[in-house]
N, C-alpha and C. Protein backbone atom coordinates (compact mmCIF):
# COMPACT_ATOMS: atom_id res chain seq x y z
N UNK A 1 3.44 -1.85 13.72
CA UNK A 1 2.94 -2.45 12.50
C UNK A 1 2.90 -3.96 12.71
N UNK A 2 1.54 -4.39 12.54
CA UNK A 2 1.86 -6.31 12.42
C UNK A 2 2.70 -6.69 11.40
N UNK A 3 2.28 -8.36 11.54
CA UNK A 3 3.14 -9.04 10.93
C UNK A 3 1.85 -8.90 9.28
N UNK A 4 1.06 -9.03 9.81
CA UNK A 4 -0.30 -9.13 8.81
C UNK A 4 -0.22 -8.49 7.72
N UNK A 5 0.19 -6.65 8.12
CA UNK A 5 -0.05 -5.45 7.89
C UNK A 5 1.76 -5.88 7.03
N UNK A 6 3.24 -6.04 6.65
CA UNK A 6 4.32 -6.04 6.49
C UNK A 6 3.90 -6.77 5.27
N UNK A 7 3.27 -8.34 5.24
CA UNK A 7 2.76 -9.05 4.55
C UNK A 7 2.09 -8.84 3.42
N UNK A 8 0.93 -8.03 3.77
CA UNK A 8 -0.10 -7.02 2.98
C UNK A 8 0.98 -6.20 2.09
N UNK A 9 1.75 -5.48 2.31
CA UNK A 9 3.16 -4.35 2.40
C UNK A 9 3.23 -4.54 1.25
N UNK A 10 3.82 -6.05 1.12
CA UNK A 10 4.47 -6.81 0.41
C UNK A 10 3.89 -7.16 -0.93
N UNK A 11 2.94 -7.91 -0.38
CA UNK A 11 2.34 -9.05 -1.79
C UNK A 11 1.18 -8.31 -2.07
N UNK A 12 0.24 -7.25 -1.43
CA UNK A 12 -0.93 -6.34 -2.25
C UNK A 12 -0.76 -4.99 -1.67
N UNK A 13 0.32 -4.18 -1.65
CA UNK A 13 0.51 -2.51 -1.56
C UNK A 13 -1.29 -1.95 -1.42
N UNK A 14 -1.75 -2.06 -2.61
CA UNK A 14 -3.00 -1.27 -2.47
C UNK A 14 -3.90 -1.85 -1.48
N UNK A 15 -4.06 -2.86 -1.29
CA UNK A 15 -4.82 -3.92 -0.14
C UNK A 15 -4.49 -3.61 1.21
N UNK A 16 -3.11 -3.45 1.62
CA UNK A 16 -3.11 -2.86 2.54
C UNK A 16 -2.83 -1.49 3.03
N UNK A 17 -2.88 -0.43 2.28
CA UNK A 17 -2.73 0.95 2.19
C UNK A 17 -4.86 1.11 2.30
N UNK A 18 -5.57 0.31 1.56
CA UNK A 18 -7.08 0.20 1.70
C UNK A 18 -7.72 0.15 3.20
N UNK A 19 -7.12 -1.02 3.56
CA UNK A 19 -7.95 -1.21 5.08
C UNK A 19 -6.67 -0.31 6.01
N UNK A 20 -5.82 0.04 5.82
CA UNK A 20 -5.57 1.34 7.06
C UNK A 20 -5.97 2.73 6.39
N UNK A 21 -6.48 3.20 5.18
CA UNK A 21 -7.09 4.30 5.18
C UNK A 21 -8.20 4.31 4.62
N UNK A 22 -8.62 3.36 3.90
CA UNK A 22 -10.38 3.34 3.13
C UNK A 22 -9.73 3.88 1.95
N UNK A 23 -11.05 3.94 1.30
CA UNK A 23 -10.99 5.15 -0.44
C UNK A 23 -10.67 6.28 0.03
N UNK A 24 -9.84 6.28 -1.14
CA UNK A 24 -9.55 8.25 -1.05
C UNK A 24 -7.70 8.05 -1.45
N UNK A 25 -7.50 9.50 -1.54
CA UNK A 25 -6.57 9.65 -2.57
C UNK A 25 -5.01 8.87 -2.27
N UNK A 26 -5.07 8.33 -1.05
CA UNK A 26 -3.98 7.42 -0.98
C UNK A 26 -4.30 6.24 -1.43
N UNK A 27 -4.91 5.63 -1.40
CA UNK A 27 -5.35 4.34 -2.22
C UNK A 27 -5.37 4.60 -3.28
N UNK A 28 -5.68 5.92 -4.31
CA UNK A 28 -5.66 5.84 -5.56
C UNK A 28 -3.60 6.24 -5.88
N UNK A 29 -3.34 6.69 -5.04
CA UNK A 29 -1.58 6.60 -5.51
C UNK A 29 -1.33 5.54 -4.82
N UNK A 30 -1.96 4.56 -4.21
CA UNK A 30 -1.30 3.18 -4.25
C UNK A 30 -1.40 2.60 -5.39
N UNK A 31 -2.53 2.60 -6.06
CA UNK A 31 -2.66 1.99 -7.22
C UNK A 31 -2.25 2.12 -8.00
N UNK A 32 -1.89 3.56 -8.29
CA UNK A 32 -1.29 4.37 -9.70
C UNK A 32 0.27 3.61 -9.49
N UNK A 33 1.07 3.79 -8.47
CA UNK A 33 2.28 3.56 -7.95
C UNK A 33 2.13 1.92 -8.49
N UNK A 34 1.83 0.94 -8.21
CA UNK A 34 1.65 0.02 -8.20
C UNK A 34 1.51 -0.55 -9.87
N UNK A 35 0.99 0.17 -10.24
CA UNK A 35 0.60 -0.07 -11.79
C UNK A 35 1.90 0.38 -12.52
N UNK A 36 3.00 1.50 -12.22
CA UNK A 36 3.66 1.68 -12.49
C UNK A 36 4.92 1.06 -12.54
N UNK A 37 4.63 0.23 -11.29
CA UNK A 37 5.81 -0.49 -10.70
C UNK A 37 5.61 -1.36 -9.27
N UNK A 38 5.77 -2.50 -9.64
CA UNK A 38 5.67 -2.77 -7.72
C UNK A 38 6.43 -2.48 -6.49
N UNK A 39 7.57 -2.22 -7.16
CA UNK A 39 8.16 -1.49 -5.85
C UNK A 39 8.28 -0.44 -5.61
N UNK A 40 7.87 0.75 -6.07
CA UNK A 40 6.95 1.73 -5.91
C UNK A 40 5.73 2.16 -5.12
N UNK A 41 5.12 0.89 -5.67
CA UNK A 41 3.60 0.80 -4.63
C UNK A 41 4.36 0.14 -3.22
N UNK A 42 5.11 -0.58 -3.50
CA UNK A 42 5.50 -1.15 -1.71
C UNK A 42 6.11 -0.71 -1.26
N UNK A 43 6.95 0.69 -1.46
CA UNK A 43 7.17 1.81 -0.63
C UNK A 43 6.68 2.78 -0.16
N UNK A 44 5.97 2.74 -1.31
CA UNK A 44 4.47 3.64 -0.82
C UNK A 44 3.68 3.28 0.51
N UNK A 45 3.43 2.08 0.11
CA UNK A 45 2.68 1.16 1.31
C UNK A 45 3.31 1.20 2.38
N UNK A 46 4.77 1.22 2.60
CA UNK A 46 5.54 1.01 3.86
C UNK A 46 5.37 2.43 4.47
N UNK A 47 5.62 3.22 3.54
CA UNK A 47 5.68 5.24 4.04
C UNK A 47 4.01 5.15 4.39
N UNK A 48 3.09 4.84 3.87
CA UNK A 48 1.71 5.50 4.51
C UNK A 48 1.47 4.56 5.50
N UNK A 49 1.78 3.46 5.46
CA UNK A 49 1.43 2.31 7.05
C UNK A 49 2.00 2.62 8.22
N UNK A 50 3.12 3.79 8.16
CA UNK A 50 4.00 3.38 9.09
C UNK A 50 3.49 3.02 10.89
């Protein structure tokens, strides 16, 4: 994982869960996650980037 990609992780969950999988249903539970909570979405983000 970059440093880029940890960064992304961090400060936009759905942004970078986007450019390592495109649209589709992980990006939409990044978002949902994210809307719910941010640290939610940035675990999310860490579990699907790995």
């Amino acid at each position: 994982m970059s440093l880029l990609t940890i960064i992304l992780n961090i400060l936009l969950p759905p942004l970078a869960v986007f450019l390592k999988h495109g649209l589709g249903g992980t990006f939409l539970i990044s978002i949902l996650l994210t809307l719910i909570g941010w640290i939610p979405g940035v675990i999310h983000a860490f579990i699907v980037n790995d």
